[in-house]
N, C-alpha and C. Protein backbone atom coordinates (compact mmCIF):
# COMPACT_ATOMS: atom_id res chain seq x y z
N UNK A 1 5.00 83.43 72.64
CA UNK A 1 4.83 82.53 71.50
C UNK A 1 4.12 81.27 71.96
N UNK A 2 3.38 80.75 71.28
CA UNK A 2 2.33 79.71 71.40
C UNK A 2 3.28 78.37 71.24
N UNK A 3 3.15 77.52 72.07
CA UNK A 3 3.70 75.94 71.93
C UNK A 3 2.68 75.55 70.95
N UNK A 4 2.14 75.96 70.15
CA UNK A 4 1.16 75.08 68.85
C UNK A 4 1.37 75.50 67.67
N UNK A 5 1.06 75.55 67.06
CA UNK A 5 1.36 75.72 65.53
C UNK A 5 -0.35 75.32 64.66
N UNK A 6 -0.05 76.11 63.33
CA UNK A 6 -1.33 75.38 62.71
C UNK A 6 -0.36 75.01 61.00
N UNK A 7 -0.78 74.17 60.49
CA UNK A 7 -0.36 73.66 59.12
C UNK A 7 0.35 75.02 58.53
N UNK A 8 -0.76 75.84 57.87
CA UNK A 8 -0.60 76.58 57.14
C UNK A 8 -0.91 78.05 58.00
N UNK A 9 -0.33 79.31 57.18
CA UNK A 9 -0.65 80.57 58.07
C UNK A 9 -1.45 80.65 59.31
N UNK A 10 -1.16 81.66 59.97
CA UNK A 10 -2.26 81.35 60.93
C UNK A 10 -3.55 82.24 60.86
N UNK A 11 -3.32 82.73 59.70
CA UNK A 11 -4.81 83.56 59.05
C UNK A 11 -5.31 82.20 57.99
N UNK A 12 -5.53 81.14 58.36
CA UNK A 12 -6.10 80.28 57.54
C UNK A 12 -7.79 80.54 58.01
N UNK A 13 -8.25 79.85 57.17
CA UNK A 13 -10.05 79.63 57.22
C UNK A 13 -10.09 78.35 57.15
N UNK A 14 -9.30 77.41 57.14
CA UNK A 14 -9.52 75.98 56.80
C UNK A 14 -9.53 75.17 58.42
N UNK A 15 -10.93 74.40 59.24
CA UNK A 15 -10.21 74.22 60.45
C UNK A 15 -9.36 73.14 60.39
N UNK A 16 -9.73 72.60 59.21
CA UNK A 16 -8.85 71.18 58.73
C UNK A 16 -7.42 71.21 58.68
N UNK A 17 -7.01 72.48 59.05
CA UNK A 17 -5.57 72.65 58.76
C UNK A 17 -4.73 72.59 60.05
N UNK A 18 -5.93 72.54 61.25
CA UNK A 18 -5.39 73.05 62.52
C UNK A 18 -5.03 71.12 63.26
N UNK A 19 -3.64 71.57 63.87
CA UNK A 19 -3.39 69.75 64.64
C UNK A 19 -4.08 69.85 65.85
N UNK A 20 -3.84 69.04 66.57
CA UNK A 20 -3.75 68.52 67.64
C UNK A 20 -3.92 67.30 68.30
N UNK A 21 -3.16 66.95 69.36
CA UNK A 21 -3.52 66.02 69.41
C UNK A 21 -4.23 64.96 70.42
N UNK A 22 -4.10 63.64 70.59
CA UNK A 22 -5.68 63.23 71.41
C UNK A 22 -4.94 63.22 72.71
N UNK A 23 -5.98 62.88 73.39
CA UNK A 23 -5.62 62.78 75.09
C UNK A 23 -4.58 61.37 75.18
N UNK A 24 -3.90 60.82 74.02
CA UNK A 24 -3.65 59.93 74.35
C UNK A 24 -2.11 59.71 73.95
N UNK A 25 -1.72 61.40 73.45
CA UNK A 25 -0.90 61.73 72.62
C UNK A 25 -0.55 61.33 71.25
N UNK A 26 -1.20 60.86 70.32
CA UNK A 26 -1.73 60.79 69.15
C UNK A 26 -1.88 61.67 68.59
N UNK A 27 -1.65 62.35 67.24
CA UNK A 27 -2.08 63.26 66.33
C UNK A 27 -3.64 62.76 65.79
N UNK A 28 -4.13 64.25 65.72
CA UNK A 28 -5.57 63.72 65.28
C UNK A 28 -5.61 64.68 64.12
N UNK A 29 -6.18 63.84 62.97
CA UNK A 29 -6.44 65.09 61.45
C UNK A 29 -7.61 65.31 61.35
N UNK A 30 -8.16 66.46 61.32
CA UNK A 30 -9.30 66.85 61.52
C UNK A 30 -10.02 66.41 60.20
N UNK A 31 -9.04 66.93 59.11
CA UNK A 31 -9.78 66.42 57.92
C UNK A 31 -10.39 65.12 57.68
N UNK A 32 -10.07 64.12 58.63
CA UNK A 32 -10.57 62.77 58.76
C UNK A 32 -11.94 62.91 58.92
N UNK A 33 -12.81 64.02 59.21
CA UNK A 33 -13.74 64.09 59.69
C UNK A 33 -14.73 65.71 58.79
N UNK A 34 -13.86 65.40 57.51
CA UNK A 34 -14.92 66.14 56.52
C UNK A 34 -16.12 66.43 56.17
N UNK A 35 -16.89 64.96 56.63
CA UNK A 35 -18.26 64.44 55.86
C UNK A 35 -18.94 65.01 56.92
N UNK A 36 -18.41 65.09 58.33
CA UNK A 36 -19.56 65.08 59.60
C UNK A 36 -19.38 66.94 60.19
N UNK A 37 -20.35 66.85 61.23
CA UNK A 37 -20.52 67.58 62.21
C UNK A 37 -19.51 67.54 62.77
N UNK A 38 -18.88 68.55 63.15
CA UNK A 38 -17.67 68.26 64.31
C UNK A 38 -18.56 69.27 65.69
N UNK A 39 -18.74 68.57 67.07
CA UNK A 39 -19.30 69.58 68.25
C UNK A 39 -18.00 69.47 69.05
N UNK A 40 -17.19 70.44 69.36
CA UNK A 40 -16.25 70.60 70.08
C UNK A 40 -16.71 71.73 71.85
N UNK A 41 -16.18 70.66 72.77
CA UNK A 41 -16.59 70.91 73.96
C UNK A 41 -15.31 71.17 74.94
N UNK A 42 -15.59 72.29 75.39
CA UNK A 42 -14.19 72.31 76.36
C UNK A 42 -14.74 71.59 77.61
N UNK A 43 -14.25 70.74 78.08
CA UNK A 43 -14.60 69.92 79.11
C UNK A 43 -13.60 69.77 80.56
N UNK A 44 -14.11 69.61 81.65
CA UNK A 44 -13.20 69.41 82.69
C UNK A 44 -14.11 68.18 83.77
N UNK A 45 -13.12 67.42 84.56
CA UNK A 45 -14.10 66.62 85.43
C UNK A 45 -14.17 67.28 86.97
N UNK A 46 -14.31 68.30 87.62
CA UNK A 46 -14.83 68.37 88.62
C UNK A 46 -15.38 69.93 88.84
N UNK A 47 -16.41 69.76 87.80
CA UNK A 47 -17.16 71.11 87.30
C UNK A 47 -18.55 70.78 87.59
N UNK A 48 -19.67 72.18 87.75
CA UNK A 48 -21.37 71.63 88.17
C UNK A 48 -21.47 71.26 86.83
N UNK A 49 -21.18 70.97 85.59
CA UNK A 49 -21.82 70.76 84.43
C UNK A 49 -20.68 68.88 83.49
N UNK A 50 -19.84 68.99 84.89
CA UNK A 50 -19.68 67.55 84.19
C UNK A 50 -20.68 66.67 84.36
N UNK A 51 -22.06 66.52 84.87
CA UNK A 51 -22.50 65.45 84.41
C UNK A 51 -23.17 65.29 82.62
N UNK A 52 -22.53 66.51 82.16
CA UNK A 52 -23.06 66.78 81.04
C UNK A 52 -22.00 65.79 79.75
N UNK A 53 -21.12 65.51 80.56
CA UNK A 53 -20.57 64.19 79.66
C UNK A 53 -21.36 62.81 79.10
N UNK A 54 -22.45 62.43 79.97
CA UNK A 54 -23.54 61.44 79.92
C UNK A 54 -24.38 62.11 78.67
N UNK A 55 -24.96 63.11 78.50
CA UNK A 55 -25.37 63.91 77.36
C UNK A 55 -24.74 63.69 75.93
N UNK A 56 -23.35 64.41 76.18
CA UNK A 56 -22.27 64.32 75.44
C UNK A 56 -21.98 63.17 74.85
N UNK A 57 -22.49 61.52 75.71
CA UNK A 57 -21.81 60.82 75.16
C UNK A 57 -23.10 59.98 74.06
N UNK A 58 -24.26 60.85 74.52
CA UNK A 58 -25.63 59.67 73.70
C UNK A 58 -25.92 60.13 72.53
N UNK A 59 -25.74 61.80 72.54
CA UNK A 59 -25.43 62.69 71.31
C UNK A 59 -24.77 62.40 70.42
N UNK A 60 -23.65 61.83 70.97
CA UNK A 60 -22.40 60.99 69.83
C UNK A 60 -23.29 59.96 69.58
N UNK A 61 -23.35 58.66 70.37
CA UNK A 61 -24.31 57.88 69.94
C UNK A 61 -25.45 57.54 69.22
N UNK A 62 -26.20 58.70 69.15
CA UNK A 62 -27.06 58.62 68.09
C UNK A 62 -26.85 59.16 66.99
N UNK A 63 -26.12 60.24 66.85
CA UNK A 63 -26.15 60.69 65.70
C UNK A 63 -24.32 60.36 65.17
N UNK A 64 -24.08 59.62 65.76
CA UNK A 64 -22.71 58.85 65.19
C UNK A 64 -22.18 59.05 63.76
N UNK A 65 -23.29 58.45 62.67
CA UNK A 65 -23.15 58.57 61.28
C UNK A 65 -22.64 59.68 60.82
N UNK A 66 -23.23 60.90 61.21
CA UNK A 66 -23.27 62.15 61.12
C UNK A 66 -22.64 63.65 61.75
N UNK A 67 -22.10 62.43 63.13
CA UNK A 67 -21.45 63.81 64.47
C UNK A 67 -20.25 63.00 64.70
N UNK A 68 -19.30 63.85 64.92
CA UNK A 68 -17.76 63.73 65.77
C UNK A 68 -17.94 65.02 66.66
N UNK A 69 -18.13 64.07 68.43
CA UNK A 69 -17.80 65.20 69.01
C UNK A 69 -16.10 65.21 69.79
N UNK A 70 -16.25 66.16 70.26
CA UNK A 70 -15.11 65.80 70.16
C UNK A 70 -14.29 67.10 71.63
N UNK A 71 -14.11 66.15 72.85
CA UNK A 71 -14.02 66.61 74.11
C UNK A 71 -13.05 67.29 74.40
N UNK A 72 -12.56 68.68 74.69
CA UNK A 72 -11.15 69.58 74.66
C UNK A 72 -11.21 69.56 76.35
N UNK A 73 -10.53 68.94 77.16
CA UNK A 73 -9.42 69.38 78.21
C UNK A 73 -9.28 70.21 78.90
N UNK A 74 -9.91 71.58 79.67
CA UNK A 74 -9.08 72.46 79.98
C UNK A 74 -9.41 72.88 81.55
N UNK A 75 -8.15 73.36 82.10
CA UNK A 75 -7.81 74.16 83.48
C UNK A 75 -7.83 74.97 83.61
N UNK A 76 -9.08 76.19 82.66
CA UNK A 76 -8.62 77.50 82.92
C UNK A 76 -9.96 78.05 83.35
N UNK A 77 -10.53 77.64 84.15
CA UNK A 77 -12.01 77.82 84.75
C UNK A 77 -12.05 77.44 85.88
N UNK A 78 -11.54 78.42 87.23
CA UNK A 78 -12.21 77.50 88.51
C UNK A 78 -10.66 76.13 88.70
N UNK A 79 -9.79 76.29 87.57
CA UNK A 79 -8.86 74.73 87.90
C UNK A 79 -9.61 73.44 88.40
N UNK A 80 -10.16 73.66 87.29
CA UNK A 80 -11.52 72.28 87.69
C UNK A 80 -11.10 70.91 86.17
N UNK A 81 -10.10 70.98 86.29
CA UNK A 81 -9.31 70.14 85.42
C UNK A 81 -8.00 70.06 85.80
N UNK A 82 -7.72 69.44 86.56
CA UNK A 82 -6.42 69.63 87.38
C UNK A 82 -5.65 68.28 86.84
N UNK A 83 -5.94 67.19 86.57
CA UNK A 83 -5.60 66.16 86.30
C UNK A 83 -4.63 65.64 85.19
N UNK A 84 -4.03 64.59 85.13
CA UNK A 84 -3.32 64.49 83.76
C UNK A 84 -4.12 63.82 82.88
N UNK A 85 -3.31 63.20 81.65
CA UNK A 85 -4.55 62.52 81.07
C UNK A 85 -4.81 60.99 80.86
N UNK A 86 -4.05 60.18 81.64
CA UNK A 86 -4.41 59.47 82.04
C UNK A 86 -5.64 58.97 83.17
N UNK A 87 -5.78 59.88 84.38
CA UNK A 87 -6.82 60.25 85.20
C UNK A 87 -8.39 60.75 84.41
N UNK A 88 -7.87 61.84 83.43
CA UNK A 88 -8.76 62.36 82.48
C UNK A 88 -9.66 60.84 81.65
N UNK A 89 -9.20 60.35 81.35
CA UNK A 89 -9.22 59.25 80.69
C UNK A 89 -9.80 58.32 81.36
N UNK A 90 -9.82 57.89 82.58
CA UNK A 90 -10.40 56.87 83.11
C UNK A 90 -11.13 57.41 84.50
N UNK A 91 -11.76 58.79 84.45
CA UNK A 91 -12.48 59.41 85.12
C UNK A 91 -13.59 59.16 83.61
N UNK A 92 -13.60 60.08 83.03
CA UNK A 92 -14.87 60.07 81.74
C UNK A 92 -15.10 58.49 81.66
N UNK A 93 -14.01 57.29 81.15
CA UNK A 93 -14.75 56.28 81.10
C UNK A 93 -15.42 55.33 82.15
N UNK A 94 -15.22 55.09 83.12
CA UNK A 94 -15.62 54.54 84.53
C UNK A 94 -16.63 55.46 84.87
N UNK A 95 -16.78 56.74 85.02
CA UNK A 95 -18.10 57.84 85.42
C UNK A 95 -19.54 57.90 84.44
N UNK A 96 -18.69 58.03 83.13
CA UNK A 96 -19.77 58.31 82.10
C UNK A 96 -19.66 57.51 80.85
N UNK A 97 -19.10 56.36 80.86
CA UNK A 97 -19.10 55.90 79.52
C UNK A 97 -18.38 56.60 78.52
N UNK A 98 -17.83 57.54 78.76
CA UNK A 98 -16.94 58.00 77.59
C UNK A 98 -16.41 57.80 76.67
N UNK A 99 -16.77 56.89 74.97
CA UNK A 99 -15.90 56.76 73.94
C UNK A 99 -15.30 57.74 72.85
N UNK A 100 -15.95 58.75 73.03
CA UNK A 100 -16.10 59.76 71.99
C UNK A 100 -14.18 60.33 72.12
N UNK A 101 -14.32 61.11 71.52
CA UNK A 101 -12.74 61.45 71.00
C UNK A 101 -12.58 62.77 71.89
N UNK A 102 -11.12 62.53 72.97
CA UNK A 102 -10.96 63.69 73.79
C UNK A 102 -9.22 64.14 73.52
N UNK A 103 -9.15 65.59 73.20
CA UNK A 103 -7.77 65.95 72.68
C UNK A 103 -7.32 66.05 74.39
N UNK A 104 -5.71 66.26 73.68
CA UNK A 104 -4.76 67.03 75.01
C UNK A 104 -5.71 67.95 75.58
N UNK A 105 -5.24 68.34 76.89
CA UNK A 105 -5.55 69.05 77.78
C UNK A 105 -5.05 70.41 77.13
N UNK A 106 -5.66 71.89 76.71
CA UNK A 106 -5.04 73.04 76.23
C UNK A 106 -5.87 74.09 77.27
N UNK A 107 -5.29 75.23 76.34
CA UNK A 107 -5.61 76.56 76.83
C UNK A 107 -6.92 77.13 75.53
N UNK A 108 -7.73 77.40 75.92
CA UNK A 108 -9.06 77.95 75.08
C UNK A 108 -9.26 78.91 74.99
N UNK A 109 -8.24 79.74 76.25
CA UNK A 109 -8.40 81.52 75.80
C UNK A 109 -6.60 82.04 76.45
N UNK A 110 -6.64 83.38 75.63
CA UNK A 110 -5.51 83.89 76.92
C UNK A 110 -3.90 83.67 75.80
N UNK A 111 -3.08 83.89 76.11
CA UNK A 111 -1.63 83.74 75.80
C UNK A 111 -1.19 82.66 74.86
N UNK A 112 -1.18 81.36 75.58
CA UNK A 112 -1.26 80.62 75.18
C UNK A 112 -2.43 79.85 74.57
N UNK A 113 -3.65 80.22 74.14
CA UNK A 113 -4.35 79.69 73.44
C UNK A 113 -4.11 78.62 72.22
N UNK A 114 -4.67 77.78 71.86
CA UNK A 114 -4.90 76.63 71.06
C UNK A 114 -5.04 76.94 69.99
N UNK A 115 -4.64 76.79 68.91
CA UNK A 115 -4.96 77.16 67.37
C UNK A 115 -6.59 76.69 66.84
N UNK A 116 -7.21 75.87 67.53
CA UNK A 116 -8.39 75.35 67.37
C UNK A 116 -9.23 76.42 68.16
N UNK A 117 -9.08 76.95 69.03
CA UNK A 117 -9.72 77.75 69.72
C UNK A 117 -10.10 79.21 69.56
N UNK A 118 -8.59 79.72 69.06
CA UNK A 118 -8.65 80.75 68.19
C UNK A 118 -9.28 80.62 66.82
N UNK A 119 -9.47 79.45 66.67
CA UNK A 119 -10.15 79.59 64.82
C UNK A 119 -11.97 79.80 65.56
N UNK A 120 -11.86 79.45 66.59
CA UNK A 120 -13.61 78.81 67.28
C UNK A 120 -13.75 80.10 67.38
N UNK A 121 -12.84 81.01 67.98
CA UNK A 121 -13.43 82.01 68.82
C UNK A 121 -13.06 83.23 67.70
N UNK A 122 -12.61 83.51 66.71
CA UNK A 122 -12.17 84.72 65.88
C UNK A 122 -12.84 84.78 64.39
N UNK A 123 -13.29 85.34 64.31
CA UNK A 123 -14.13 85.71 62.84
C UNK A 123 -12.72 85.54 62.11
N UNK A 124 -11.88 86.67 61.65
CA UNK A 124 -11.33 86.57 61.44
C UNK A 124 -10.47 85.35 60.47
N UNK A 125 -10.35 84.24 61.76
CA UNK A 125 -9.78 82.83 61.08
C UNK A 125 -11.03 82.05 60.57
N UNK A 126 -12.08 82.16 61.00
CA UNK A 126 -13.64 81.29 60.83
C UNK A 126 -14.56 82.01 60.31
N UNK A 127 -14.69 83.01 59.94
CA UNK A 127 -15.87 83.75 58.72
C UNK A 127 -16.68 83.89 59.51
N UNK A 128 -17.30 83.12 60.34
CA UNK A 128 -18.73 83.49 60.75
C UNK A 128 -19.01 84.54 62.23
N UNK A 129 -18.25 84.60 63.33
CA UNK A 129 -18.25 85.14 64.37
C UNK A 129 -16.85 85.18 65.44
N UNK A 130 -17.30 86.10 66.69
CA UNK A 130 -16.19 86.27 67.13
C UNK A 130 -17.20 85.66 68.62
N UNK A 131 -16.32 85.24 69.22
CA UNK A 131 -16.77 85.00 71.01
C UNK A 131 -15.36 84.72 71.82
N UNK A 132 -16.37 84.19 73.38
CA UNK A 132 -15.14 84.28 74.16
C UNK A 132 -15.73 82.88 74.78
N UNK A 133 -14.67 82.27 75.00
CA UNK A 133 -15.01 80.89 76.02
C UNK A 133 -15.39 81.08 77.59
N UNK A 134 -16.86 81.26 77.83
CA UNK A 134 -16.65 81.70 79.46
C UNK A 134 -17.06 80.97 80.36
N UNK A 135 -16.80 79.71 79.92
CA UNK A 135 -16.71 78.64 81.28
C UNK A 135 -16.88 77.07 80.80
N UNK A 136 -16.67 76.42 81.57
CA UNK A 136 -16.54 74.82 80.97
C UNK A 136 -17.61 74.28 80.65
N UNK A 137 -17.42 73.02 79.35
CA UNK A 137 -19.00 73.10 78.65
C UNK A 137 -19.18 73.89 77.36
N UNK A 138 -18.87 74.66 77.21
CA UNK A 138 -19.16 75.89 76.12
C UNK A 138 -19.17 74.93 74.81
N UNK A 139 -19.72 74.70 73.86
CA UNK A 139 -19.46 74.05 72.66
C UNK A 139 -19.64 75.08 71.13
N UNK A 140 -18.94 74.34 70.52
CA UNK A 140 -18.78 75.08 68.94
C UNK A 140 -19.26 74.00 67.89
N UNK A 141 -19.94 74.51 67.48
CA UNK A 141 -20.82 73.10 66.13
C UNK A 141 -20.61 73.65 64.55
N UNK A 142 -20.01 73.06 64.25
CA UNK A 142 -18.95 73.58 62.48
C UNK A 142 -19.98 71.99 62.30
N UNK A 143 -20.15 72.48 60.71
CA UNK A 143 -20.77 72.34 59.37
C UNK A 143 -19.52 71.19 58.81
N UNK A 144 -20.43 70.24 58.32
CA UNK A 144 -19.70 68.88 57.31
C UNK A 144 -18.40 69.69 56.28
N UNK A 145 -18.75 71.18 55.92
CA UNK A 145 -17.93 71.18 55.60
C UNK A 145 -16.03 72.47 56.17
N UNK A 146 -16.53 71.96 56.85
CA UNK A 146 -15.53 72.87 57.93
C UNK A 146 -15.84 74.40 58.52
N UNK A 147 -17.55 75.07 58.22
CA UNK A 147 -17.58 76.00 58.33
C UNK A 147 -18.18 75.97 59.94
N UNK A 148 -18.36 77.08 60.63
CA UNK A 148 -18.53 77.27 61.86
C UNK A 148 -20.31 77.56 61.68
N UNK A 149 -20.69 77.25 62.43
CA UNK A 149 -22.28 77.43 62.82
C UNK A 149 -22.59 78.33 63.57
N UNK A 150 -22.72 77.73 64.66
CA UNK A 150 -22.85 78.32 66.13
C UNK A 150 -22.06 77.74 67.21
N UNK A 151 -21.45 78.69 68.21
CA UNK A 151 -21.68 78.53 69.81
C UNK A 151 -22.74 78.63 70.71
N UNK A 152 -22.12 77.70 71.82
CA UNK A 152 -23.54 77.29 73.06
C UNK A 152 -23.10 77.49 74.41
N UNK A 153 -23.62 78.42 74.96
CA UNK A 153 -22.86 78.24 76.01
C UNK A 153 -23.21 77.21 76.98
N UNK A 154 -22.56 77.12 77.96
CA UNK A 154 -22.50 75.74 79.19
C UNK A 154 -24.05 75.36 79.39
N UNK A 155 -25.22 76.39 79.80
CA UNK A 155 -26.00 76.14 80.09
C UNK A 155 -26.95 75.07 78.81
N UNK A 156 -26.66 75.25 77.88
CA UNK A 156 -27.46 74.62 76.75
C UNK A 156 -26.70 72.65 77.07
N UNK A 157 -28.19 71.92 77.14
CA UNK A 157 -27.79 70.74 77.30
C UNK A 157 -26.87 70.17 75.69
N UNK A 158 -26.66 69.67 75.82
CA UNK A 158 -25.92 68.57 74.64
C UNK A 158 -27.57 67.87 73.76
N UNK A 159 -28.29 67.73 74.57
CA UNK A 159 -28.99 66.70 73.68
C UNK A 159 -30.62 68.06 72.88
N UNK A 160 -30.31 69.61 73.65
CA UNK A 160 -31.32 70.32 73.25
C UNK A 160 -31.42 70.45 71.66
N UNK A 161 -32.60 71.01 71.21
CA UNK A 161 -32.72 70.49 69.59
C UNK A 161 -32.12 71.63 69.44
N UNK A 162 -31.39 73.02 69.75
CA UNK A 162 -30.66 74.03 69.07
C UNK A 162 -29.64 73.45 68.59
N UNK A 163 -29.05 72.28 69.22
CA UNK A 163 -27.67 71.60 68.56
C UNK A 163 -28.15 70.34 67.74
N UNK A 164 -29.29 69.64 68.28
CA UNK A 164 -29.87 68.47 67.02
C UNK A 164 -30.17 68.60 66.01
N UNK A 165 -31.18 69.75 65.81
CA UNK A 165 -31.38 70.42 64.70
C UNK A 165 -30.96 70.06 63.39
């Protein structure tokens, strides 16, 4: 059984329904973030693709009005996120400028998976496709209005126009 929960069933289509919360232990409502882009990134700091947080963070920056990205936590790649989140927290800001919004540290695939992750990765809960998270970096880009777009995997920069677009 999963330590997470989502609002409503867990055959929902809504991602607005799914919690979690920030690296800072804070609840975060997704629905706060209706109007925009949401780019969700599973992220870790001692990976070849963390300098891709500097990316991550100008992406937010420019397209601010319009994008919430929004940085996921995880140890299940290589344990290249070993840290708590306090460390988490003042590694991204002191390294890369980091303001953008980073949840708890979770699980993105596997047993214990994340209710956000499973909606990312399952047709099923998200209408549009099924995938698998296969390494840190990977991002998911959902539509202003909660629908899923596309996935990217690690190699695609943050600032390439497949995600500016």
């Amino acid at each position: 059984m999963s330590k997470y929960r989502v609002v409503s069933p867990i055959n929902a289509t809504r991602i607005y329904d799914i919690e979690i919360s920030s690296l800072d232990n804070k609840s975060i409502n997704l629905s706060q973030f209706k109007s925009k882009y949401l780019l969700f990134v599973n992220v870790a700091s001692k990976c070849g693709f963390t300098p891709q947080y500097k990316d991550l963070q100008k992406l937010q920056d420019n397209y601010e009005d319009k994008l919430q990205l929004i940085g996921v936590p995880c140890n299940q790649f290589g344990h290249q996120e070993p840290e708590n989140a306090d460390t988490i927290s003042n590694f991204c800001k002191k390294n890369y400028g980091v303001s953008f919004l980073l949840t708890e540290k979770i699980d993105v695939k596997g047993k214990q998976q994340h209710p956000l992750y499973a909606w990312l990765t399952q047709k099923k809960l998200n209408g549009h496709s099924n995938s698998s998270v296969k390494w840190n970096f990977q991002k998911y880009l959902v539509d202003p209005q909660g629908g899923l777009i596309k996935y990217y995997f690690s190699t695609t920069n943050p600032l390439s126009s497949k995600i500016t677009k």
